[in-house]
PDB file of N, CA and C in Angstrom:
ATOM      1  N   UNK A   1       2.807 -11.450  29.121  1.00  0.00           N
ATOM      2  CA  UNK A   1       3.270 -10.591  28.039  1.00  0.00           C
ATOM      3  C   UNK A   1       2.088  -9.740  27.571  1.00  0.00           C
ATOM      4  N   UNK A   2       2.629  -8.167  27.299  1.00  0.00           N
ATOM      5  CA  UNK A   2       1.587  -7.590  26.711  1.00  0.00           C
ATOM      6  C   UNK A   2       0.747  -8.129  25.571  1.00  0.00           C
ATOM      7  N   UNK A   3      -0.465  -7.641  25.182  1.00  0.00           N
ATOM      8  CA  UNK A   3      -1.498  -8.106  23.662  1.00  0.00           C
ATOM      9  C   UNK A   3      -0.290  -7.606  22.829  1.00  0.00           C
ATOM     10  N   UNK A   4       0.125  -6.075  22.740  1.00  0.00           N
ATOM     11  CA  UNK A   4       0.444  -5.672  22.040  1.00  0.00           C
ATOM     12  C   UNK A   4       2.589  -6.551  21.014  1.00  0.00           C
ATOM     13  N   UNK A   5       2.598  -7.046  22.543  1.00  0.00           N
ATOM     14  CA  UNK A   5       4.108  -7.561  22.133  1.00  0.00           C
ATOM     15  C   UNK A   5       4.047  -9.005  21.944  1.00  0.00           C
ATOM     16  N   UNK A   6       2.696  -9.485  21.921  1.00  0.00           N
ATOM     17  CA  UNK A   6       2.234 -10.908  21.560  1.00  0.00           C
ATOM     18  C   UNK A   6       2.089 -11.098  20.314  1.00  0.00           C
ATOM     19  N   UNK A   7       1.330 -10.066  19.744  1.00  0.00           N
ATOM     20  CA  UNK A   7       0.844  -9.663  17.908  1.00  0.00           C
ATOM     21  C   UNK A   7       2.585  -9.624  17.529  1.00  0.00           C
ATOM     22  N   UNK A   8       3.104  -8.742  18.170  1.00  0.00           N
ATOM     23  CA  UNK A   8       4.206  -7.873  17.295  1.00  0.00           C
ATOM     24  C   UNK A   8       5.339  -9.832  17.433  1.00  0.00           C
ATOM     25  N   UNK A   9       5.398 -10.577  18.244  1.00  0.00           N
ATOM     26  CA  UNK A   9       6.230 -11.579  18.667  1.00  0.00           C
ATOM     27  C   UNK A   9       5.350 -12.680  16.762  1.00  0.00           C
ATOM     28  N   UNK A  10       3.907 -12.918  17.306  1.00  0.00           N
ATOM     29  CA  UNK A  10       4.003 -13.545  16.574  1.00  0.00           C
ATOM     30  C   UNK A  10       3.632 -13.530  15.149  1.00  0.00           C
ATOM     31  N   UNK A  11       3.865 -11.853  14.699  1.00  0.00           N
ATOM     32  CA  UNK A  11       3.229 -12.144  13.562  1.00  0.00           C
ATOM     33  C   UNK A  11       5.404 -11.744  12.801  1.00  0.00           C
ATOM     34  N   UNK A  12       6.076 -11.476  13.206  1.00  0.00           N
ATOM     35  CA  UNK A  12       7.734 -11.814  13.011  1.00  0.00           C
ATOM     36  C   UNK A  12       8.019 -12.730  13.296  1.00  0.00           C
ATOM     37  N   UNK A  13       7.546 -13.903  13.993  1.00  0.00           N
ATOM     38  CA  UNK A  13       7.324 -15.360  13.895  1.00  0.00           C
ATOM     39  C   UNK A  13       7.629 -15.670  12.470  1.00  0.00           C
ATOM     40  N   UNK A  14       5.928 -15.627  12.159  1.00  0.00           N
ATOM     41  CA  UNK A  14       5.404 -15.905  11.112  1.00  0.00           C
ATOM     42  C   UNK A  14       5.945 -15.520   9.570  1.00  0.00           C
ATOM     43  N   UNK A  15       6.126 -14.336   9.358  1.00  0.00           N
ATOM     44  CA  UNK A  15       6.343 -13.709   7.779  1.00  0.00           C
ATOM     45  C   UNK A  15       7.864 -12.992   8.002  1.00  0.00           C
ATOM     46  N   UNK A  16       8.995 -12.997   8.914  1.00  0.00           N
ATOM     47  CA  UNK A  16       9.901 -12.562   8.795  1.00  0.00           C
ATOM     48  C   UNK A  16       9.410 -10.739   8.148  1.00  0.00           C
ATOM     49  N   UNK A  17       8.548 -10.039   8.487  1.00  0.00           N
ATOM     50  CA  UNK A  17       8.306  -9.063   8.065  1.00  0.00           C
ATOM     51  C   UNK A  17       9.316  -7.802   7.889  1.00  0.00           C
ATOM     52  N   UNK A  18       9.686  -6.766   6.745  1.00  0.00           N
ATOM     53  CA  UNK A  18      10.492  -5.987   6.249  1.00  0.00           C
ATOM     54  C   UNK A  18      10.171  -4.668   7.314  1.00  0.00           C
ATOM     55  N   UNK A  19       8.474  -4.844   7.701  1.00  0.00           N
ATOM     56  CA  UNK A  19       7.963  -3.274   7.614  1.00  0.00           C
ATOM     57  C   UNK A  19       7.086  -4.152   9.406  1.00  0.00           C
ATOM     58  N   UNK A  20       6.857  -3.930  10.092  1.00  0.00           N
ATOM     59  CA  UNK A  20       6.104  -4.056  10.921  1.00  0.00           C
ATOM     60  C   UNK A  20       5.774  -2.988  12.031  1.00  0.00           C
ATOM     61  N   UNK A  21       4.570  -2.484  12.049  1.00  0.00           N
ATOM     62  CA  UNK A  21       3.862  -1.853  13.197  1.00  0.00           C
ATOM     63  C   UNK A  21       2.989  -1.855  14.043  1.00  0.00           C
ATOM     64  N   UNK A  22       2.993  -1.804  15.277  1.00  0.00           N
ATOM     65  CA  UNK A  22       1.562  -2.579  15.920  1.00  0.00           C
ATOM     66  C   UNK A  22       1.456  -1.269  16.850  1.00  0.00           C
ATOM     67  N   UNK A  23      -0.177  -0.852  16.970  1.00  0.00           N
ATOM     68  CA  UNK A  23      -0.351   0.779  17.611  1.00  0.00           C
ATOM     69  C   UNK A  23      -2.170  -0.053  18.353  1.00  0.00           C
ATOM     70  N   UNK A  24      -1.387   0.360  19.442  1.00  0.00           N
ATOM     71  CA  UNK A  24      -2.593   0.049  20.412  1.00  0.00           C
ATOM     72  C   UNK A  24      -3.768   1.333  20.283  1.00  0.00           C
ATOM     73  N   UNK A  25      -5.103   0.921  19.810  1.00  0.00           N
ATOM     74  CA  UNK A  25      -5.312   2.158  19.480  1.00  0.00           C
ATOM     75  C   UNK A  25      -6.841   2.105  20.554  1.00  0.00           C
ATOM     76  N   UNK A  26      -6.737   1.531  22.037  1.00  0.00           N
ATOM     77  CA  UNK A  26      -7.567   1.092  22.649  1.00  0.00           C
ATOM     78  C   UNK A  26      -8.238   2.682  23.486  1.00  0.00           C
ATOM     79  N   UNK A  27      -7.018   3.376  23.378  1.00  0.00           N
ATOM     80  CA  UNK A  27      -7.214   4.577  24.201  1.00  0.00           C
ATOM     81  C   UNK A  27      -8.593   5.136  23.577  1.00  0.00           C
ATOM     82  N   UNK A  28      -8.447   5.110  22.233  1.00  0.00           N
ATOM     83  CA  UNK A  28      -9.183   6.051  21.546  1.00  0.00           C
ATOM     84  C   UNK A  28     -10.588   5.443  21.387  1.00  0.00           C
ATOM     85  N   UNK A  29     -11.314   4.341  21.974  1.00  0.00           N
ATOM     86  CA  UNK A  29     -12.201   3.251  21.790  1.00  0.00           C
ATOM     87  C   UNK A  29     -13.082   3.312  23.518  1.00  0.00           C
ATOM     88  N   UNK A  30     -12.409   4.107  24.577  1.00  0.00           N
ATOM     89  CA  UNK A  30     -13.074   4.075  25.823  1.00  0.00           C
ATOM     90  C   UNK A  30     -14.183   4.448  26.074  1.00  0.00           C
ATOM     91  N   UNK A  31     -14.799   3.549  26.755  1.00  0.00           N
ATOM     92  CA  UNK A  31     -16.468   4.245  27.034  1.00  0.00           C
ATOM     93  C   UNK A  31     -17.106   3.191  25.904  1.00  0.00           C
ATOM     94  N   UNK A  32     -17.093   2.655  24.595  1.00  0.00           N
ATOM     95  CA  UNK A  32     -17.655   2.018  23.595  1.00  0.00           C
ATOM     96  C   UNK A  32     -17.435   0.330  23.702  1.00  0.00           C
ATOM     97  N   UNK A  33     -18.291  -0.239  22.927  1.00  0.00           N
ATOM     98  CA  UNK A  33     -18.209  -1.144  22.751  1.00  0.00           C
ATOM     99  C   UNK A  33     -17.379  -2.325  23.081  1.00  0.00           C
ATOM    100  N   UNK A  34     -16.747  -3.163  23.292  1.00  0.00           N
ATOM    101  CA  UNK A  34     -15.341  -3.602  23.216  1.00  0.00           C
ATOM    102  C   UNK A  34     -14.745  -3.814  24.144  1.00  0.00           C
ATOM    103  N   UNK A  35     -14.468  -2.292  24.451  1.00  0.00           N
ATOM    104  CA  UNK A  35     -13.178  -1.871  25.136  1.00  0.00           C
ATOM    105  C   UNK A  35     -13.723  -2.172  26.869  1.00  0.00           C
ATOM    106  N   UNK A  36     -12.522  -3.141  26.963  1.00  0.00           N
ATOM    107  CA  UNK A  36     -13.091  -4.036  28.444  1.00  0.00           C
ATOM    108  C   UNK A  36     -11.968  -3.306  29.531  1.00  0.00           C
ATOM    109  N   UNK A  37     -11.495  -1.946  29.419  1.00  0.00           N
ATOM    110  CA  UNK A  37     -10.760  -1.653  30.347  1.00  0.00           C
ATOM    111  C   UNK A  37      -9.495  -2.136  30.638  1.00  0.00           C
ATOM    112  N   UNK A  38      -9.012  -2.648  29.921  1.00  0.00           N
ATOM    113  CA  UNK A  38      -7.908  -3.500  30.083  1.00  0.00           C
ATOM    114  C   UNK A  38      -6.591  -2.182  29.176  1.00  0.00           C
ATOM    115  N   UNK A  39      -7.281  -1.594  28.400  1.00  0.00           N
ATOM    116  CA  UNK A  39      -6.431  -0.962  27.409  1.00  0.00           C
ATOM    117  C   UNK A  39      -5.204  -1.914  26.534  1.00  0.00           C
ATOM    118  N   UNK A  40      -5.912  -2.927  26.163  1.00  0.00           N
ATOM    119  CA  UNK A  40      -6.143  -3.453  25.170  1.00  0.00           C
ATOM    120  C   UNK A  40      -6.505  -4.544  24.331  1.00  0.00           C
ATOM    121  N   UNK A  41      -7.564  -3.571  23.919  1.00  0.00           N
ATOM    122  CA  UNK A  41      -8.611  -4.309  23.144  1.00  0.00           C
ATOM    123  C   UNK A  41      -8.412  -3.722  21.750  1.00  0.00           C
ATOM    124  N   UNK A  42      -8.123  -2.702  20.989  1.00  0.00           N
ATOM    125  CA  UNK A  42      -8.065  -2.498  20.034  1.00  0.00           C
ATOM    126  C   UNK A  42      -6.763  -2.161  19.383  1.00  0.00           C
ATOM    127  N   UNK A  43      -6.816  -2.438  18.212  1.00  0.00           N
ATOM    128  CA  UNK A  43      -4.780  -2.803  17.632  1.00  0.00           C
ATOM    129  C   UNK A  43      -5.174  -2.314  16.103  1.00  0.00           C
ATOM    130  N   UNK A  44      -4.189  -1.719  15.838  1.00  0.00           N
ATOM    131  CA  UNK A  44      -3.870  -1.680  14.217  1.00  0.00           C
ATOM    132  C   UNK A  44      -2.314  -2.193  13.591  1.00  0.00           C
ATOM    133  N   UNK A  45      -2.367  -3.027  12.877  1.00  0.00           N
ATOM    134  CA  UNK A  45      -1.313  -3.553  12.246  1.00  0.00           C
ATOM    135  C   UNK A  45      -0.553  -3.153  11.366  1.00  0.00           C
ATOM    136  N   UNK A  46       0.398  -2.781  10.753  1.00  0.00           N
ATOM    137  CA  UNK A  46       1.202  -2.530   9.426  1.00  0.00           C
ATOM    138  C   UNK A  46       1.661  -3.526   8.937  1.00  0.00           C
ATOM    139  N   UNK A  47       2.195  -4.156   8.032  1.00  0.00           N
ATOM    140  CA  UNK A  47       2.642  -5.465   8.143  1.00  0.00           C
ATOM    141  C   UNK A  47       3.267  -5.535   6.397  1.00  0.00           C
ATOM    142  N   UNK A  48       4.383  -5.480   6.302  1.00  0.00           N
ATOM    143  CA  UNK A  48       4.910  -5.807   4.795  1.00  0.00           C
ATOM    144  C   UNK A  48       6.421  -6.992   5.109  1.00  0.00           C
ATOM    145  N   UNK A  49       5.674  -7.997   4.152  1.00  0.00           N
ATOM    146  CA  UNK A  49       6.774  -9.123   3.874  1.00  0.00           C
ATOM    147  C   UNK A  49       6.545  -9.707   2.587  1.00  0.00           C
ATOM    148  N   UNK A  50       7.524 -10.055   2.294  1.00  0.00           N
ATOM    149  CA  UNK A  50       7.569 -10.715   1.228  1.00  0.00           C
ATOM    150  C   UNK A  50       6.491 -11.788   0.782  1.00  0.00           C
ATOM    151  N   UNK A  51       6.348 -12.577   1.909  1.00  0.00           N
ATOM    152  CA  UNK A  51       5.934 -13.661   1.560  1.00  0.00           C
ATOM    153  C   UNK A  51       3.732 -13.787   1.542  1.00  0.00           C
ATOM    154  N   UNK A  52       3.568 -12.659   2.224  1.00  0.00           N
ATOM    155  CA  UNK A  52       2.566 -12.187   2.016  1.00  0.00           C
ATOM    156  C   UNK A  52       2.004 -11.254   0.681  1.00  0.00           C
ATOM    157  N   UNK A  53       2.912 -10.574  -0.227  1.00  0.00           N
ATOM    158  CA  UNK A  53       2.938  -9.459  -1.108  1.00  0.00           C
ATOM    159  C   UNK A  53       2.492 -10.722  -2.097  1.00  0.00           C
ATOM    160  N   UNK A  54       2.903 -12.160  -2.122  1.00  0.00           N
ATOM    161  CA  UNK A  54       2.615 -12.892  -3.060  1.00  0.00           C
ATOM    162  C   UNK A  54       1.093 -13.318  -3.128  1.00  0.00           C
ATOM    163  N   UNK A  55       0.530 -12.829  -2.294  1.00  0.00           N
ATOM    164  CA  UNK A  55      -0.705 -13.661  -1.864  1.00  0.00           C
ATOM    165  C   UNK A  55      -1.530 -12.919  -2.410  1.00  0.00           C
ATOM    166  N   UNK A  56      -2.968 -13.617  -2.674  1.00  0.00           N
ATOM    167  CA  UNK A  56      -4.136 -12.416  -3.034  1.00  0.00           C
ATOM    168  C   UNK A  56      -4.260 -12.145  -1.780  1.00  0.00           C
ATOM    169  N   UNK A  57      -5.355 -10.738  -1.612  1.00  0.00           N
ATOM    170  CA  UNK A  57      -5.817 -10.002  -0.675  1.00  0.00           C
ATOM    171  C   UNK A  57      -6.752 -10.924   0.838  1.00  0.00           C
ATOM    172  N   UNK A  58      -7.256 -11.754  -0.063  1.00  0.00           N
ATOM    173  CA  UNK A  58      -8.100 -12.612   1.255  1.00  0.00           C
ATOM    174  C   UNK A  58      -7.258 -13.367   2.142  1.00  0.00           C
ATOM    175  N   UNK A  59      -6.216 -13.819   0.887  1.00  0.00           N
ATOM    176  CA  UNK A  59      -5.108 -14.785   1.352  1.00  0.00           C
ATOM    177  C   UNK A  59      -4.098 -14.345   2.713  1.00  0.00           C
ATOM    178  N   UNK A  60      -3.854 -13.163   2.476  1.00  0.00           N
ATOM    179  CA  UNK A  60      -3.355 -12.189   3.406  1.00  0.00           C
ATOM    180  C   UNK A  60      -3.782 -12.369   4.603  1.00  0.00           C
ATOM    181  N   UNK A  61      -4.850 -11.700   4.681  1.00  0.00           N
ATOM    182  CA  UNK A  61      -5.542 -11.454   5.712  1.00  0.00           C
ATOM    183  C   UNK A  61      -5.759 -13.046   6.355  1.00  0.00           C
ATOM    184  N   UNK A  62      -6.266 -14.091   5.753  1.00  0.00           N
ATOM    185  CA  UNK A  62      -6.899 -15.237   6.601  1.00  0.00           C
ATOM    186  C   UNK A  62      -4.993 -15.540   7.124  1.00  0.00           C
ATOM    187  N   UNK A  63      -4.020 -15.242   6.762  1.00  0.00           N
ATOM    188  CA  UNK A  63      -2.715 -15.740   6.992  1.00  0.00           C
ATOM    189  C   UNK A  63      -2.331 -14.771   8.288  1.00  0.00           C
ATOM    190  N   UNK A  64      -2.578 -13.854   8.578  1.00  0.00           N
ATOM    191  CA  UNK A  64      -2.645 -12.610   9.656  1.00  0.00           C
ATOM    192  C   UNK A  64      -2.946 -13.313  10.679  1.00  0.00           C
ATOM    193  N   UNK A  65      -4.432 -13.457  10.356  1.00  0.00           N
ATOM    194  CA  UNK A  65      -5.381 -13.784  11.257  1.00  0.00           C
ATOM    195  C   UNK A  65      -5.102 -15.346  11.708  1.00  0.00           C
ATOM    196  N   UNK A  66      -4.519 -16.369  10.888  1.00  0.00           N
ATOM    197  CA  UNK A  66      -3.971 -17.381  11.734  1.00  0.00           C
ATOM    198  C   UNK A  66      -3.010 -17.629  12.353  1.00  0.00           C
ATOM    199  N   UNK A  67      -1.972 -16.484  11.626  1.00  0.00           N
ATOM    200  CA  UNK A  67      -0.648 -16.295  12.872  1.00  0.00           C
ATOM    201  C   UNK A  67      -0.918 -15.726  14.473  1.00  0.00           C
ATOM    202  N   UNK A  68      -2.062 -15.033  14.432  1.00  0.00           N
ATOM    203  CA  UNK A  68      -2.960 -14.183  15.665  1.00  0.00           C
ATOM    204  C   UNK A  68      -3.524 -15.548  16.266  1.00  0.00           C
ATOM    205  N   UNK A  69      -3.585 -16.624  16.155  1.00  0.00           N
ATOM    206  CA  UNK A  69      -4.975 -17.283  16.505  1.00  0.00           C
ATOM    207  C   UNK A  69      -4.507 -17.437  18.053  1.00  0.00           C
ATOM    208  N   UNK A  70      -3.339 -17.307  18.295  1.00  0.00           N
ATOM    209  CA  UNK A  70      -3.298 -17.900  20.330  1.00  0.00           C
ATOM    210  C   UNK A  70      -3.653 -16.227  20.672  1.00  0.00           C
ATOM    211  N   UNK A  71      -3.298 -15.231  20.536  1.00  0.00           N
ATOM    212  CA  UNK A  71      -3.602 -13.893  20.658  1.00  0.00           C
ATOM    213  C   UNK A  71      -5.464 -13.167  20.789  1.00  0.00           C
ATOM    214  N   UNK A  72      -6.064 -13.998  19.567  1.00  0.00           N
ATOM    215  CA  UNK A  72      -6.942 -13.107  18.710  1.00  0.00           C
ATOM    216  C   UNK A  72      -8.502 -13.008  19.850  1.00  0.00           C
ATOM    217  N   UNK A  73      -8.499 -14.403  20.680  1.00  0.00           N
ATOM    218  CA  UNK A  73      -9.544 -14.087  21.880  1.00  0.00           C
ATOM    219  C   UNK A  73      -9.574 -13.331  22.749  1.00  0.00           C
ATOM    220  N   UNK A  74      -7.979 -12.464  23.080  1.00  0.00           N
ATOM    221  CA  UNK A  74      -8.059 -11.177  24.049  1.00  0.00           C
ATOM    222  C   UNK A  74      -8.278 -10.101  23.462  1.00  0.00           C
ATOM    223  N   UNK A  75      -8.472  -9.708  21.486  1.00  0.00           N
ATOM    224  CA  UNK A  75      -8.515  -8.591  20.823  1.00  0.00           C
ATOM    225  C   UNK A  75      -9.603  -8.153  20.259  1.00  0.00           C
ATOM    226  N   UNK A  76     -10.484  -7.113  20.917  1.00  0.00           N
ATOM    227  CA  UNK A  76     -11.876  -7.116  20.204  1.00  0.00           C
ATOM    228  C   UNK A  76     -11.913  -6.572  18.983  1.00  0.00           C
ATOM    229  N   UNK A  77     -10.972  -5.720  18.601  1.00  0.00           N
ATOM    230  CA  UNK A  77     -10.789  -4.921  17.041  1.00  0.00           C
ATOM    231  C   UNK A  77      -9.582  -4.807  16.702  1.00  0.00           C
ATOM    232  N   UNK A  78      -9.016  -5.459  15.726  1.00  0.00           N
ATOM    233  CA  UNK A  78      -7.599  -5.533  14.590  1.00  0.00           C
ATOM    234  C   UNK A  78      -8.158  -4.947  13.499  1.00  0.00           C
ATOM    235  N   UNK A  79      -7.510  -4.147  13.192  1.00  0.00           N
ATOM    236  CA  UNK A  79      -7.328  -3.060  11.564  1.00  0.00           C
ATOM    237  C   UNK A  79      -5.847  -3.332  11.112  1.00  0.00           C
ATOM    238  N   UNK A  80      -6.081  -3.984   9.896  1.00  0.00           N
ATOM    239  CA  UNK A  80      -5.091  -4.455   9.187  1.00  0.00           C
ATOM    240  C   UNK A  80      -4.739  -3.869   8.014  1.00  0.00           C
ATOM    241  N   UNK A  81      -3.493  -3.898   7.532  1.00  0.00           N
ATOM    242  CA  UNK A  81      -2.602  -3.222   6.833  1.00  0.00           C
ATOM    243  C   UNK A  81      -1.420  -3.606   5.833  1.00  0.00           C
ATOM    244  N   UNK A  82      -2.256  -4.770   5.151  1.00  0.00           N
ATOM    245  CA  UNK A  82      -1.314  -5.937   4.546  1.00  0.00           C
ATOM    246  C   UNK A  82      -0.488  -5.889   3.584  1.00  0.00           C
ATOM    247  N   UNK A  83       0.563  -5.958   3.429  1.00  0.00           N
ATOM    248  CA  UNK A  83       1.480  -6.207   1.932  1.00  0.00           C
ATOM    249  C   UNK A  83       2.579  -6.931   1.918  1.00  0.00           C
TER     250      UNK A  83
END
């Protein structure tokens, strides 16, 4: 399965999300750091659910980032977008 339909699988797993977007943004990262040729290594998230909007801001994010955790060793850069 793609990185990209792995994030998008498990983070609607996770938070039943209202709003979800996942944008491979690896294209734009070639030649630099990271980017291992694979086209994809770099991701940006959108992400609005309920059950996150309750959370403080750190809370969010460490909750992202543990729904990612079988995912998060093939992704060198996530930009997140929490509510």
């Amino acid at each position: 399965m793609a990185v990209e339909q792995e994030i998008r699988k498990a983070l609607s797993e996770a938070f039943q999300p209202s709003e979800l977007e996942v944008i491979n943004e690896s294209h734009q990262h070639a030649g630099h750091a990271g980017h291992d040729g694979s086209g994809e290594s770099h991701f940006a998230v959108k992400i609005r659910a309920a059950s996150l909007a309750a959370m403080p801001r750190l809370a969010r994010h460490r909750a992202v980032q543990q729904a990612l955790q079988a995912v998060q060793p093939r992704i060198h850069a996530l930009r997140l977008d929490i509510g």
